[in-house]
PDB file of N, CA and C in Angstrom:
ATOM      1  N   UNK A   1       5.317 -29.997   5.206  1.00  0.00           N
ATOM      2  CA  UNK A   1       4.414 -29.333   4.280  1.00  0.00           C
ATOM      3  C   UNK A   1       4.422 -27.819   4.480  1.00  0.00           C
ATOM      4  N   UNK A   2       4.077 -27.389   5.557  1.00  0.00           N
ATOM      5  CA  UNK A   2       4.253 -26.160   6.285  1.00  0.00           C
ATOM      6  C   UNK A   2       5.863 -25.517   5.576  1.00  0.00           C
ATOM      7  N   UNK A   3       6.720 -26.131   5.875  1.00  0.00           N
ATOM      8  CA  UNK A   3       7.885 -25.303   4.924  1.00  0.00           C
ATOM      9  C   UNK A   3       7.762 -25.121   3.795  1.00  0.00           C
ATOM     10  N   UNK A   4       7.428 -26.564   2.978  1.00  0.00           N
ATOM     11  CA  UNK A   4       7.063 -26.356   1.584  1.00  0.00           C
ATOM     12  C   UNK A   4       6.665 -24.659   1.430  1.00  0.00           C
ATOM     13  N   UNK A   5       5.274 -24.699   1.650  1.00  0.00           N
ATOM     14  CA  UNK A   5       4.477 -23.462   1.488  1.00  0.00           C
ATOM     15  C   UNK A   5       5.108 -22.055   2.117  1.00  0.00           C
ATOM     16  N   UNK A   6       5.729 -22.134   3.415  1.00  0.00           N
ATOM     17  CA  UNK A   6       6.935 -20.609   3.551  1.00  0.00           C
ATOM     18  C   UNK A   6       7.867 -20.388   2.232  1.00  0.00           C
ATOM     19  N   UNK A   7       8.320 -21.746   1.517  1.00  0.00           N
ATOM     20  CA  UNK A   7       9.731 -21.744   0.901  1.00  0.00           C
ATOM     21  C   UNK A   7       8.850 -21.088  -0.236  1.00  0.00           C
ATOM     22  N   UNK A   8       8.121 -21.344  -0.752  1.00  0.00           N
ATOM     23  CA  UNK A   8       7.706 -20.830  -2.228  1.00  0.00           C
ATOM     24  C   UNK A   8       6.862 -19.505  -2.093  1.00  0.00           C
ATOM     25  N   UNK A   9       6.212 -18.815  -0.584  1.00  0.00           N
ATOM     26  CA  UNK A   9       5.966 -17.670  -0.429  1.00  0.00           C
ATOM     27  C   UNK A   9       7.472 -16.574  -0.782  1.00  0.00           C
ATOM     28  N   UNK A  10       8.271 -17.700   0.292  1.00  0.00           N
ATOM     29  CA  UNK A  10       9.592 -16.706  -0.523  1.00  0.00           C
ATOM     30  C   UNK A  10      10.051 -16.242  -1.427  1.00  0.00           C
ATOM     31  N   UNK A  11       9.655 -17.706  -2.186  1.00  0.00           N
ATOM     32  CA  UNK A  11      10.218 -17.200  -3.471  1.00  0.00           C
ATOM     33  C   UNK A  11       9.456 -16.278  -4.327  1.00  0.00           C
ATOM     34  N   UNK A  12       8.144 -16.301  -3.934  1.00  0.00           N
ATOM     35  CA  UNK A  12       7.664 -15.194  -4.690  1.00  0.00           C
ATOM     36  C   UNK A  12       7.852 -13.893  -4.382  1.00  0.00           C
ATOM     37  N   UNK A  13       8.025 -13.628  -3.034  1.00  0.00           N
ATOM     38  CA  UNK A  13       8.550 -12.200  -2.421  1.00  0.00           C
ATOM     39  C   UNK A  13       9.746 -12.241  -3.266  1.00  0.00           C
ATOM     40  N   UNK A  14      10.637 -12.758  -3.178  1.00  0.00           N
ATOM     41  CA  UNK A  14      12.028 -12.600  -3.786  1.00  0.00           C
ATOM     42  C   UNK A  14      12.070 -11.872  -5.140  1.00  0.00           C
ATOM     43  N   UNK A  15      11.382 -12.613  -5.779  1.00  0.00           N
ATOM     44  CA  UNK A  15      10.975 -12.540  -7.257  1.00  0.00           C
ATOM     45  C   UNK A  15      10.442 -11.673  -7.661  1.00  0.00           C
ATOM     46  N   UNK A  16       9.004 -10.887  -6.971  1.00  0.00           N
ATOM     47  CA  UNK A  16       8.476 -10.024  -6.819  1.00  0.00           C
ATOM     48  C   UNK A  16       9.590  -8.568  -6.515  1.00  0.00           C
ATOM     49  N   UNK A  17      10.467  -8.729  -5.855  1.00  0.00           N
ATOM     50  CA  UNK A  17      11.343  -7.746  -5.114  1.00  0.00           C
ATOM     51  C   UNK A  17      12.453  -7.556  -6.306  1.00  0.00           C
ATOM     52  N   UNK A  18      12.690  -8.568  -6.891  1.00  0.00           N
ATOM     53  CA  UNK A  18      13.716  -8.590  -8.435  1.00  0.00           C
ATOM     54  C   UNK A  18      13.187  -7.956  -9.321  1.00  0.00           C
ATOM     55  N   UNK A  19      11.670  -8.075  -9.826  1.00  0.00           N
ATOM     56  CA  UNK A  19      11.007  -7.387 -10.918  1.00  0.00           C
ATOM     57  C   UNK A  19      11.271  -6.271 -10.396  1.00  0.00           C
ATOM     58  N   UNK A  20      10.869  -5.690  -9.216  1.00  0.00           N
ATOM     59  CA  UNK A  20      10.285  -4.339  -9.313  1.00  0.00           C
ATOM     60  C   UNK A  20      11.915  -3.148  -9.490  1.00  0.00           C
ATOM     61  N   UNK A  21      13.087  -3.941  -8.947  1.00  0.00           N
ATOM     62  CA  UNK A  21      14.361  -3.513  -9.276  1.00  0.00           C
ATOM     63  C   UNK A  21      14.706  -3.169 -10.625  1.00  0.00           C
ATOM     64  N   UNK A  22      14.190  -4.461 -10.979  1.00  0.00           N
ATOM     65  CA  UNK A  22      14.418  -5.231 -12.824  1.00  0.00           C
ATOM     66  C   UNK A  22      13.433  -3.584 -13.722  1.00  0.00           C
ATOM     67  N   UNK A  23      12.556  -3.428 -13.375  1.00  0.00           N
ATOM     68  CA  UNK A  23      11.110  -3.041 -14.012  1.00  0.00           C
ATOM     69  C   UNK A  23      11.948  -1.257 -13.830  1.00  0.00           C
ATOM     70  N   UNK A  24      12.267  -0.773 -12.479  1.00  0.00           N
ATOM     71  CA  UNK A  24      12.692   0.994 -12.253  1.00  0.00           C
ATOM     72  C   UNK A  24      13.992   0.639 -13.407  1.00  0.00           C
ATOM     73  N   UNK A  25      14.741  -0.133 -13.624  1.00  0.00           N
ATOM     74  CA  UNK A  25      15.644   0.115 -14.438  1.00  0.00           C
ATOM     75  C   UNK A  25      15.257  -0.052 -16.165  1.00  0.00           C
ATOM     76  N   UNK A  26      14.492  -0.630 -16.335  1.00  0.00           N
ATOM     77  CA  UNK A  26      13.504  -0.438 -17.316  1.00  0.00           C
ATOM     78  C   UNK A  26      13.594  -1.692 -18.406  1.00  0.00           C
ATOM     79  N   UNK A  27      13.193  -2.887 -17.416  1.00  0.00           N
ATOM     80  CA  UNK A  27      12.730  -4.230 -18.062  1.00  0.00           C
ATOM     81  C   UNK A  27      11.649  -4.300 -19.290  1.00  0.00           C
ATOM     82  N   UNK A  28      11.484  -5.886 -19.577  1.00  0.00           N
ATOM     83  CA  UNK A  28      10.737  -6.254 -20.442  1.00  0.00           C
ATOM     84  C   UNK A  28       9.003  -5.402 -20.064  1.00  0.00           C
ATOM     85  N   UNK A  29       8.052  -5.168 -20.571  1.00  0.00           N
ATOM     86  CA  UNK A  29       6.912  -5.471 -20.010  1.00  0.00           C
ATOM     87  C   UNK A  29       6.074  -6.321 -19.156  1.00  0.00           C
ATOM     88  N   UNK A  30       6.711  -7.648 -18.905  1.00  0.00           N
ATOM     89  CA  UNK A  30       5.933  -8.461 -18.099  1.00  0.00           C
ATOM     90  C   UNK A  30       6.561  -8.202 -16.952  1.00  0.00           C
ATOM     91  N   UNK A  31       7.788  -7.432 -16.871  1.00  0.00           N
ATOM     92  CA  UNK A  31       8.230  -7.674 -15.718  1.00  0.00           C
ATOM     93  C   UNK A  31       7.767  -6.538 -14.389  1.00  0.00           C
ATOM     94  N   UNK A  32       7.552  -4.965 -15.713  1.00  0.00           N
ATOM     95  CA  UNK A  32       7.272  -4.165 -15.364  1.00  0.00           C
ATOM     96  C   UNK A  32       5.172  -4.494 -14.346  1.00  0.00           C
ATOM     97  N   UNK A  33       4.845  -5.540 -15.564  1.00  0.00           N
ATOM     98  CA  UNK A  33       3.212  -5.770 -14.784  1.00  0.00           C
ATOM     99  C   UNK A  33       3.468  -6.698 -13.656  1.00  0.00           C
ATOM    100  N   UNK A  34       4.521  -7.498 -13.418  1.00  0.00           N
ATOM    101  CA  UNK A  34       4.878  -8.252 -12.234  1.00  0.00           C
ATOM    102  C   UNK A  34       4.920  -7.208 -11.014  1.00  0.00           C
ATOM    103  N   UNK A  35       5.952  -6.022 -11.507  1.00  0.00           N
ATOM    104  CA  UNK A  35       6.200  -5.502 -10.513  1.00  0.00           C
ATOM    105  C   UNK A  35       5.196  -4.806  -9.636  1.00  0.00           C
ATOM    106  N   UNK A  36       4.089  -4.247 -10.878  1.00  0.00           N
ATOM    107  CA  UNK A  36       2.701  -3.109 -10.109  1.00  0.00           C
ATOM    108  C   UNK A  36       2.237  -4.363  -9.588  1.00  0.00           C
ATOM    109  N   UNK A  37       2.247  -5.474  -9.844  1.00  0.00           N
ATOM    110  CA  UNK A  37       1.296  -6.361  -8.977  1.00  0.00           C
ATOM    111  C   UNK A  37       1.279  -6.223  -7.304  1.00  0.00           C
ATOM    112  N   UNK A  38       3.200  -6.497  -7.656  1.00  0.00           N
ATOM    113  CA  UNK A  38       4.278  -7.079  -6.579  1.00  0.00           C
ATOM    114  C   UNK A  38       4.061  -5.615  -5.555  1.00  0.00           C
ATOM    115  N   UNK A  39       4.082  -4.300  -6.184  1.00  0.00           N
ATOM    116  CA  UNK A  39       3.833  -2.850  -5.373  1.00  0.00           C
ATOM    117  C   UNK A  39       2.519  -2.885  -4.851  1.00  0.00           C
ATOM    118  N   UNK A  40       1.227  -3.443  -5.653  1.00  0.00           N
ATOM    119  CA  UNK A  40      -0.108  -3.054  -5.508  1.00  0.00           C
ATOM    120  C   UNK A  40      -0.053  -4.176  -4.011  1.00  0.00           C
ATOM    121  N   UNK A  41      -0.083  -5.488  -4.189  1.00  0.00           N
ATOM    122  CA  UNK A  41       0.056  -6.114  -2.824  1.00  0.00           C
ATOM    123  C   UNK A  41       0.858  -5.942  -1.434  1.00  0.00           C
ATOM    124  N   UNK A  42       2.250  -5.099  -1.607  1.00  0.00           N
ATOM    125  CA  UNK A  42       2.826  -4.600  -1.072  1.00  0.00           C
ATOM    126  C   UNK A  42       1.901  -3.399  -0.097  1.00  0.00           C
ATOM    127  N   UNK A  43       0.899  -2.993  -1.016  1.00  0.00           N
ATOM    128  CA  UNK A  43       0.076  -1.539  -0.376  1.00  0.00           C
ATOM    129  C   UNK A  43      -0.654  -1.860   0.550  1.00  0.00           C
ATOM    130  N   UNK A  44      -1.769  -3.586  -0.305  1.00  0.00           N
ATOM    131  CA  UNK A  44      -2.342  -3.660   0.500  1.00  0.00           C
ATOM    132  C   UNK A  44      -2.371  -4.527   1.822  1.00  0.00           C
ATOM    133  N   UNK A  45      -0.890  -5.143   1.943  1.00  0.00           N
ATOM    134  CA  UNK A  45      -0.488  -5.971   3.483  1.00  0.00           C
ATOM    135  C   UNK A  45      -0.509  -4.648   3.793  1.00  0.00           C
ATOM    136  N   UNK A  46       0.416  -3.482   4.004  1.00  0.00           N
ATOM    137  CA  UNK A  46       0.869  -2.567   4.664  1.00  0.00           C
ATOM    138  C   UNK A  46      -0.640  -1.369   5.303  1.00  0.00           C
ATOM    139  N   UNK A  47      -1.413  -1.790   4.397  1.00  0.00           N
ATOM    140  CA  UNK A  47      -3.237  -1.060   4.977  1.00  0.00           C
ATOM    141  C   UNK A  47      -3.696  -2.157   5.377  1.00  0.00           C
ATOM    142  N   UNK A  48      -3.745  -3.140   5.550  1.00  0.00           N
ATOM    143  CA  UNK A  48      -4.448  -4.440   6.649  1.00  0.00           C
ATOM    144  C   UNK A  48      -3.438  -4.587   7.811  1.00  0.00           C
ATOM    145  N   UNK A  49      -1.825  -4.601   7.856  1.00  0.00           N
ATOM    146  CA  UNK A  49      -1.177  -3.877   9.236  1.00  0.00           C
ATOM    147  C   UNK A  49      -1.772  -2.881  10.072  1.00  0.00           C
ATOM    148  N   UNK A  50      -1.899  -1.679   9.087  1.00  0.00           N
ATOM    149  CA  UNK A  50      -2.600  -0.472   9.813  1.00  0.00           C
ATOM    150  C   UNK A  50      -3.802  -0.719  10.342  1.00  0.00           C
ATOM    151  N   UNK A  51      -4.408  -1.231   9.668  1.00  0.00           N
ATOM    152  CA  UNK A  51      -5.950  -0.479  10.295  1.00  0.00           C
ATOM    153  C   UNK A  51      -5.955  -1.980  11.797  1.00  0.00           C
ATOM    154  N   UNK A  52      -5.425  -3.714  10.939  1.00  0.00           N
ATOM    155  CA  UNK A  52      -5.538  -4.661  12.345  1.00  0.00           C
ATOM    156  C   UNK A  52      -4.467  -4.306  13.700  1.00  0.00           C
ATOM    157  N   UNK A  53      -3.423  -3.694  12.778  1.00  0.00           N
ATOM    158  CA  UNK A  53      -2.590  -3.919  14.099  1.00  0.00           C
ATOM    159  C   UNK A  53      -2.215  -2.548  14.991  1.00  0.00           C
ATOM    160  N   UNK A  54      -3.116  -1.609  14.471  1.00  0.00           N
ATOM    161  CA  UNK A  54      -2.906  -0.153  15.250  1.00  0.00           C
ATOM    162  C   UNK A  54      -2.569  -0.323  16.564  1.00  0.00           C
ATOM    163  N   UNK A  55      -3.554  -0.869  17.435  1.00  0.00           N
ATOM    164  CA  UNK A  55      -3.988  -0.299  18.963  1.00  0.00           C
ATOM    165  C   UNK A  55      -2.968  -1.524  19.237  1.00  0.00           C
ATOM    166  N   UNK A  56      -2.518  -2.561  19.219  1.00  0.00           N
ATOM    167  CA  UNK A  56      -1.309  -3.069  19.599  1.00  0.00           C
ATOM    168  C   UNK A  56      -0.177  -2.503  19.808  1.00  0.00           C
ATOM    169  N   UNK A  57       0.352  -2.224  18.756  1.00  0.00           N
ATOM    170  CA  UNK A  57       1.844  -1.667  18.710  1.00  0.00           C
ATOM    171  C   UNK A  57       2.228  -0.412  19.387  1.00  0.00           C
ATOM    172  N   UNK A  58       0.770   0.055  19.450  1.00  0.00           N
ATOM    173  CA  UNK A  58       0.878   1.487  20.253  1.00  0.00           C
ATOM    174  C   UNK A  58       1.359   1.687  21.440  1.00  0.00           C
ATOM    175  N   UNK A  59       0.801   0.265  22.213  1.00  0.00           N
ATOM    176  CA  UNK A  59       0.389   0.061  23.462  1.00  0.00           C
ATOM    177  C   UNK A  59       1.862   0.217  24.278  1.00  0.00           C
ATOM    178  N   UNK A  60       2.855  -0.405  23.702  1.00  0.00           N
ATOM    179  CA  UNK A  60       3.969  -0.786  24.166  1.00  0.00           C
ATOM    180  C   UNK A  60       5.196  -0.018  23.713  1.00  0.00           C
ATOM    181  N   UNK A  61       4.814   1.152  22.784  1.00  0.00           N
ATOM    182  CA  UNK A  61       5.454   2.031  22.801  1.00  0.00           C
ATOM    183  C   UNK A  61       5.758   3.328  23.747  1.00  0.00           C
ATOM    184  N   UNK A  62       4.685   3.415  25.229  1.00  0.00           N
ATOM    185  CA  UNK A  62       5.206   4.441  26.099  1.00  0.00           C
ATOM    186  C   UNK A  62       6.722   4.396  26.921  1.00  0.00           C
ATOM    187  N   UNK A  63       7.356   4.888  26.562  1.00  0.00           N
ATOM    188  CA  UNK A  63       8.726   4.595  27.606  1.00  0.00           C
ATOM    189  C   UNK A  63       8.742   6.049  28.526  1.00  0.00           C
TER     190      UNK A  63
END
């Protein structure tokens, strides 16, 4: 079951990652609103990284 649900996250990343290619070269309209979706969620994993995973990654960066 557990794969099930990775396999079709994929595919929506995938898909998501095609529009927004599809959309800068200058697709249909739906593909172009796929894509701000596909960018707008993109923003907000990458600001819930930041702000949860700051003081981690930091930690193990002194060399």
């Amino acid at each position: 079951m557990a794969i099930l649900v990775l396999s079709v996250v994929l595919l929506l990343v995938v898909g998501g990652c095609v529009c927004v290619v599809w959309a800068s070269r200058g697709g249909p309209r739906w593909v172009r609103v796929v894509a701000a979706v596909t960018v707008g969620l993109g923003e907000l994993v990458r600001a819930a990284g930041r702000s949860g995973g700051g003081s981690r990654s930091s930690s193990g960066s002194d060399d």
